[in-house]
Protein backbone atom coordinates (compact mmCIF):
# COMPACT_ATOMS: atom_id res chain seq x y z
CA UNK A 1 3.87 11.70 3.44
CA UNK A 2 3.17 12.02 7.50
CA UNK A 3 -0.05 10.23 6.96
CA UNK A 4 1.78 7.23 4.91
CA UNK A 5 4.18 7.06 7.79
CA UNK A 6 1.91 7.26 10.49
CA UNK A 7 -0.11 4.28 8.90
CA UNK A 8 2.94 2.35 8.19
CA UNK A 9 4.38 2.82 11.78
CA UNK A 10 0.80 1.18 12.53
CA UNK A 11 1.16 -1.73 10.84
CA UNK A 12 4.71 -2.71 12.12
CA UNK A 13 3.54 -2.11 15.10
CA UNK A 14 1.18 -4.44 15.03
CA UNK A 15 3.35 -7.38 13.12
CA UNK A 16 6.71 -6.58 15.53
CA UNK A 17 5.40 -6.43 19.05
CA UNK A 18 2.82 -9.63 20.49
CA UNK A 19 -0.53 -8.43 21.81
CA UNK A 20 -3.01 -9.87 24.54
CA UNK A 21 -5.88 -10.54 22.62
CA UNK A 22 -7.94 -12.02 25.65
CA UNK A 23 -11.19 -10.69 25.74
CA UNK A 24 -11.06 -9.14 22.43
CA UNK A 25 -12.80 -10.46 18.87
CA UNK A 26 -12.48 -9.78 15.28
CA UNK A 27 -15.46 -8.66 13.63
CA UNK A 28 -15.59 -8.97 10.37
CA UNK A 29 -19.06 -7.22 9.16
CA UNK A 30 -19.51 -8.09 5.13
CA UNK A 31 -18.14 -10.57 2.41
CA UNK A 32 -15.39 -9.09 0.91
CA UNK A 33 -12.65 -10.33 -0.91
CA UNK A 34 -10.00 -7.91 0.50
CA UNK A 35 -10.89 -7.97 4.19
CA UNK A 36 -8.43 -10.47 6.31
CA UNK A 37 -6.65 -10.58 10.07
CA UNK A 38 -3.08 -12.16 8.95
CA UNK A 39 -1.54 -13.70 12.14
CA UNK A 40 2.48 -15.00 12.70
CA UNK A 41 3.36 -17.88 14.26
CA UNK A 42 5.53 -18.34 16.99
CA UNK A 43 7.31 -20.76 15.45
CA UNK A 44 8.59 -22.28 12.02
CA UNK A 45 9.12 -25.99 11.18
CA UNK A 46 8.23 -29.01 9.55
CA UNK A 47 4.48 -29.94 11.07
CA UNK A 48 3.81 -33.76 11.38
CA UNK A 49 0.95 -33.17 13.57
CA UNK A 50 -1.48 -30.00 14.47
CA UNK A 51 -4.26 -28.69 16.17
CA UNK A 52 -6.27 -25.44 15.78
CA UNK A 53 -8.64 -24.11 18.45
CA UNK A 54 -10.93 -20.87 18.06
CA UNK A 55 -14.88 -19.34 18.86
CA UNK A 56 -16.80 -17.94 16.38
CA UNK A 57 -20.42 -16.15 15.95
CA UNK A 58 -22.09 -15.68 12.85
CA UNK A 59 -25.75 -15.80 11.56
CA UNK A 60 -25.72 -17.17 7.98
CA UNK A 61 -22.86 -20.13 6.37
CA UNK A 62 -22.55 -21.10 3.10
CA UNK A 63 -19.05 -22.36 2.97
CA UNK A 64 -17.28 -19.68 5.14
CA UNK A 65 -13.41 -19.91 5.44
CA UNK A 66 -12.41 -19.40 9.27
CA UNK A 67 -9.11 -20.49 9.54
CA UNK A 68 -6.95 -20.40 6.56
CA UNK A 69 -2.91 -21.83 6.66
CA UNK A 70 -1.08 -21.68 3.11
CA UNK A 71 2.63 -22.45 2.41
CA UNK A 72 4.54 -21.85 -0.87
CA UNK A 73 2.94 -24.64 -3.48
CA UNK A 74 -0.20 -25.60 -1.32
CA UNK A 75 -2.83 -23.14 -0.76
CA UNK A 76 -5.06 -25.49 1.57
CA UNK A 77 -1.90 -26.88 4.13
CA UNK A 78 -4.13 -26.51 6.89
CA UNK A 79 -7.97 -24.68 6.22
CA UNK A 80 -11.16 -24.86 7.76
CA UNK A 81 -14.81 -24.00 6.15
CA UNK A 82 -18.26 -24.25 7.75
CA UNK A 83 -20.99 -25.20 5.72
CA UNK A 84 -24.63 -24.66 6.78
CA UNK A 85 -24.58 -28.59 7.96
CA UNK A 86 -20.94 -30.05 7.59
CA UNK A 87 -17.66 -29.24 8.19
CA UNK A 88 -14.83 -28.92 5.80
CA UNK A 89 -11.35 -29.63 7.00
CA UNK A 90 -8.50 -29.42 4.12
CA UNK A 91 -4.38 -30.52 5.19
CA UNK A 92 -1.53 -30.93 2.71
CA UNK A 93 -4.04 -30.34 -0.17
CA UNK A 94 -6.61 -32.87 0.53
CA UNK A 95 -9.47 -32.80 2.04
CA UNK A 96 -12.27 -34.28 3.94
CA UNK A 97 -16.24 -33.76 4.96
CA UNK A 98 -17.75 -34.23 8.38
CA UNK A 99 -21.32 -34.37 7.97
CA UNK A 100 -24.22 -33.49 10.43
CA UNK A 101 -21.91 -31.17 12.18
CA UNK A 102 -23.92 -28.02 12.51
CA UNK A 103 -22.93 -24.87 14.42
CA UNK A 104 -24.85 -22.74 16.39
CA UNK A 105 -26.54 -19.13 14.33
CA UNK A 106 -26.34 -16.52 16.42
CA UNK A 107 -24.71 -18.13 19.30
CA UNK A 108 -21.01 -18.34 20.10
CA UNK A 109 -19.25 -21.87 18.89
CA UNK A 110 -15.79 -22.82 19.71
CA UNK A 111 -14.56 -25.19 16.81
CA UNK A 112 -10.98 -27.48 17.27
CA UNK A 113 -9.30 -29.68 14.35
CA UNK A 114 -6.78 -32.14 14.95
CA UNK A 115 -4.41 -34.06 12.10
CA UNK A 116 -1.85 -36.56 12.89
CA UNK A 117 0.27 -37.50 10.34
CA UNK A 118 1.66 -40.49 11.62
CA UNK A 119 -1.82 -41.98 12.08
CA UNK A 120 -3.41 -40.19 9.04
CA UNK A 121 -6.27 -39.56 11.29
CA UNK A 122 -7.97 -36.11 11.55
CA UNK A 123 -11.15 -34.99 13.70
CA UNK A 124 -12.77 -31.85 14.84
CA UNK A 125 -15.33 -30.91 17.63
CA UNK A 126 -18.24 -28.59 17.78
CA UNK A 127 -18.85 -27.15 20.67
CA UNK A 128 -17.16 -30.08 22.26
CA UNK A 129 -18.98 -32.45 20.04
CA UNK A 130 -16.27 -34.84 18.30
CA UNK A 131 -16.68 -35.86 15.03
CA UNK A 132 -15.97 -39.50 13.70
CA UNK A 133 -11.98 -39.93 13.20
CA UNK A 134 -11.01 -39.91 9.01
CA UNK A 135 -7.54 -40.51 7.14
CA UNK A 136 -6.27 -37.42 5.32
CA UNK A 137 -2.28 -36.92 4.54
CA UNK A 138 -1.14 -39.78 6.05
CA UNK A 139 2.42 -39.78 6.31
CA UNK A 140 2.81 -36.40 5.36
CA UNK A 141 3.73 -33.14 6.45
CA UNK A 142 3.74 -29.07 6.33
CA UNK A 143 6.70 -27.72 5.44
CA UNK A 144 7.61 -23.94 4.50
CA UNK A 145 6.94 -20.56 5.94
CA UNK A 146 3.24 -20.80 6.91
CA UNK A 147 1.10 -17.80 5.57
CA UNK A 148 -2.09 -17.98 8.02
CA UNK A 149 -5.54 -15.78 7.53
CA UNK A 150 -8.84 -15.64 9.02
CA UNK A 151 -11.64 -15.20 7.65
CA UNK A 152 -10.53 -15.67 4.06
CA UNK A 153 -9.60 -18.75 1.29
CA UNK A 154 -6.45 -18.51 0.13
CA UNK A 155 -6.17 -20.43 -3.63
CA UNK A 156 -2.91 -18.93 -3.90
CA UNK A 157 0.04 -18.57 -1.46
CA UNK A 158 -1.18 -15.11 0.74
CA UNK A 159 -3.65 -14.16 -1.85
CA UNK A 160 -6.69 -15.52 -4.62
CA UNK A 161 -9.10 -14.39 -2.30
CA UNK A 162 -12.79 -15.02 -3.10
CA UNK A 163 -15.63 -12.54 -1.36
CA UNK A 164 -18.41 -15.70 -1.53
CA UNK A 165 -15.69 -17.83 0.88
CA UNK A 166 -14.92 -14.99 3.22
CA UNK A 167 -16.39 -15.76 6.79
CA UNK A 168 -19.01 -12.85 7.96
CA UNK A 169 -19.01 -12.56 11.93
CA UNK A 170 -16.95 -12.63 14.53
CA UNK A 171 -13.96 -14.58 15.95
CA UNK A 172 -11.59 -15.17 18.70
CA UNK A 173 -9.41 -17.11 21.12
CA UNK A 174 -7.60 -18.80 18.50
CA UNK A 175 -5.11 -21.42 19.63
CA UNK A 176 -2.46 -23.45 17.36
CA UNK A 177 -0.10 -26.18 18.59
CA UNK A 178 2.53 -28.60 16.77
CA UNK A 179 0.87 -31.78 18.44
CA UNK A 180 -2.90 -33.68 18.42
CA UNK A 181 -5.17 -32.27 21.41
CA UNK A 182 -6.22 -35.27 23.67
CA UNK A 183 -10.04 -35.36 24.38
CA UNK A 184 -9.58 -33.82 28.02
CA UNK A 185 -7.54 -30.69 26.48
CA UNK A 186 -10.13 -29.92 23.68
CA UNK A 187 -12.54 -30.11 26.37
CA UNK A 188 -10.51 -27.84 28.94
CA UNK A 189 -10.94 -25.40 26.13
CA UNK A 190 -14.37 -26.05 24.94
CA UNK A 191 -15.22 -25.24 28.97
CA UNK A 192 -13.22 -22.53 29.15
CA UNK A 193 -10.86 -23.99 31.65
CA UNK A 194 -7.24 -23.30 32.19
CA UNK A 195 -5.29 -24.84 29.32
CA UNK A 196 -2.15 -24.41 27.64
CA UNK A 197 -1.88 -22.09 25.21
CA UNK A 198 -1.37 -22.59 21.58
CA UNK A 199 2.45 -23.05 20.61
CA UNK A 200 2.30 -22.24 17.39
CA UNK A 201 -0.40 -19.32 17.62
CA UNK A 202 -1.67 -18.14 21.16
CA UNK A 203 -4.40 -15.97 21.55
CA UNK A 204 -2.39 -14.22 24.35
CA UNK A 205 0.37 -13.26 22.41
CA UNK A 206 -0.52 -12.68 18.87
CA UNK A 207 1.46 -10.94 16.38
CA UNK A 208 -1.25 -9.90 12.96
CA UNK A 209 -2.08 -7.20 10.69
CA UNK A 210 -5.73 -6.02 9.49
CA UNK A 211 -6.52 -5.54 6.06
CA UNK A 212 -9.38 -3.97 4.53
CA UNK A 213 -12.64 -3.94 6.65
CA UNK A 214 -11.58 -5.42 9.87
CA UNK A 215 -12.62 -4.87 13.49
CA UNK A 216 -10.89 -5.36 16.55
CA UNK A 217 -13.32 -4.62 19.55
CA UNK A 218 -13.46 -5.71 23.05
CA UNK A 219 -16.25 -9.32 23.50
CA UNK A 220 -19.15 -8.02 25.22
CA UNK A 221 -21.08 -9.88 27.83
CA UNK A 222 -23.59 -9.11 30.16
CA UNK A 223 -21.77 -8.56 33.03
CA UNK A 224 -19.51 -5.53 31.28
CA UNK A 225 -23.03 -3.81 30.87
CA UNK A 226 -23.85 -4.44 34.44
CA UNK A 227 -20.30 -2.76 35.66
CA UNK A 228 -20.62 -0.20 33.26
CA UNK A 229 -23.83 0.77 34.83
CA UNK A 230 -22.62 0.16 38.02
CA UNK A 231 -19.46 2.57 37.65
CA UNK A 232 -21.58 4.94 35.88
CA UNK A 233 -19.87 4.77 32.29
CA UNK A 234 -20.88 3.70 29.06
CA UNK A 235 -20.10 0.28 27.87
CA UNK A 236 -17.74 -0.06 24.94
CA UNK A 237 -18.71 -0.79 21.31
CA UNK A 238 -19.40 -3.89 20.31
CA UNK A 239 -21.99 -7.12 20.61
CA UNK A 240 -22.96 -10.16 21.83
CA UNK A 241 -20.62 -12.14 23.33
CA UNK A 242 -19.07 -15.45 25.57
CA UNK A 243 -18.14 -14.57 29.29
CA UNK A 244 -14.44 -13.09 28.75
CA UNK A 245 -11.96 -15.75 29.35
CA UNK A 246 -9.40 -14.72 32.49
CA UNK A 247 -7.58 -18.02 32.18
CA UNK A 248 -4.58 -18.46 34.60
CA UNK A 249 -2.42 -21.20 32.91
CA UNK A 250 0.80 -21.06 35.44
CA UNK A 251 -0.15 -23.95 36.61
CA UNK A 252 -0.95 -26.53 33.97
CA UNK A 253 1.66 -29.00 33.51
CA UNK A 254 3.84 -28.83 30.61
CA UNK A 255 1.70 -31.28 27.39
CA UNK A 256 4.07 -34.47 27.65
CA UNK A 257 4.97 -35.43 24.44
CA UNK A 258 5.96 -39.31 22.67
C-alpha cells in the first residue's frame, strides 16, 4: 500500500505542478503499444487555427506518430506521422501528404505544422524547409477537451494504441499555439532564437505523465562533456544531442493578432 501511494503521489505530481523541460528530451527506446508522454494544455477552447513546434532524433521511420491531439469523436483532431520520405499531417479527421519531405536519421530535426481554418490552408517545415501550402478542414474547427500524446496514434479518444505507429527516439522542445506561425517565427525557432513560447503547450512549463517505457533525461551535447571534464565529474546519462536551448523570451513582443 506505501508503494501504491508513493507511485501515485508521483504521478500527480507530475500532472498538478508545470515543469521546465528546457534542456531535457524524451527518449522513447522501443515500439510499444503502451509507452506514451501525455501532456495538458494550458488552455481549453474552440481551435480555428494551430501550430505545433517540436525536435526529434530517430534512426529508422516507417510511419511514426510524433505528435498525437484527440478529442471526444475524432481521434486524428490534430496528428503528425513521419514517413521514411513524406510527411503526414491529419486535422479534424482529414488528412493530407507532403511528399519529398525527408528528415534527417540520426541527426536532430525540428518539425512545425500550421492549419488555418479560415483559409483551409495547412503547411509544415523541416528543418526550416516549408512545404507547399494544401486545403484540409476548411472552415472547421477543434472543439472538446483535447487529449494530446507523443509518440503514439491514438484511433480512439486517449487510447487504440498501435506498437507499429509508435515513434522510436527521442523528442523535445515542443511548442503549441492557438494561431498560424508566420515564416519569421517558425524560423526564430528552427534557429533556435528567442521566440514566444507555445500558448497552448510550452516546453517551459509542461504539465504530463509517463506511461510505460518512457525516459526523461537531460539533451546531451558536446560542450556538457567538456564541463564535465573540466569540473572533474561525470557527465549525465543520456545521448546525442542539439546545443541546449537557454532562450530568454522577456523581450519578444507580444504575437499581434487579426
Amino acid at each position: 500500500m506505501k508503494t501504491f501511494v508513493y507511485l501515485l503521489s508521483i504521478v500527480t505530481c507530475c500532472y498538478a505542478t508545470p515543469q521546465d523541460l528546457r534542456g531535457r528530451v524524451f527518449t522513447f527506446p522501443q515500439q510499444t503499444a503502451n509507452s506514451y508522454t501525455r501532456l495538458y494544455p494550458q488552455l481549453e477552447k474552440i481551435f480555428f487555427s494551430s501550430s505545433v513546434c517540436l525536435r526529434f532524433f530517430t534512426d529508422v521511420l516507417t510511419k511514426d506518430c510524433l505528435f498525437s491531439l484527440s478529442t471526444p469523436g475524432i481521434d486524428n483532431s490534430f496528428t503528425i506521422f513521419l514517413h521514411i520520405d513524406k510527411i503526414e499531417f491529419w486535422v479534424g479527421g482529414h488528412y493530407v501528404y507532403f511528399n519529398r519531405m525527408a528528415a534527417e536519421l540520426n541527426e536532430w530535426n525540428s518539425l512545425c505544422a500550421t492549419w488555418d481554418s479560415g483559409t483551409g490552408l495547412v503547411q509544415v517545415w523541416l528543418n526550416g524547409r516549408p512545404s507547399v501550402r494544401k486545403s484540409l478542414h476548411a472552415g472547421g474547427s477543434i472543439s472538446g477537451t483535447p487529449f494530446i500524446v507523443l509518440s503514439q496514434d491514438q484511433d480512439t479518444y486517449g487510447g487504440g494504441f498501435d506498437a507499429q505507429q509508435s515513434f522510436t527516439g527521442q523528442l523535445t522542445d515542443v511548442h503549441m499555439w492557438d494561431y498560424v506561425l508566420s515564416l519569421c517565427e517558425v524560423q526564430t525557432y528552427v534557429q533556435a532564437w528567442a521566440f514566444r513560447p507555445g500558448n497552448v503547450l510550452d516546453w517551459g512549463s509542461m504539465e504530463y505523465t509517463r506511461h510505460g517505457y518512457v525516459v526523461l533525461e537531460r539533451l546531451q551535447t558536446l560542450d556538457t562533456c567538456r564541463m564535465g571534464s573540466l569540473s572533474n565529474k561525470s557527465s549525465p546519462e543520456g545521448g546525442v544531442g542539439i546545443p541546449e536551448l537557454n532562450v530568454n523570451t522577456h523581450d519578444v513582443p507580444e504575437h499581434s493578432q487579426k
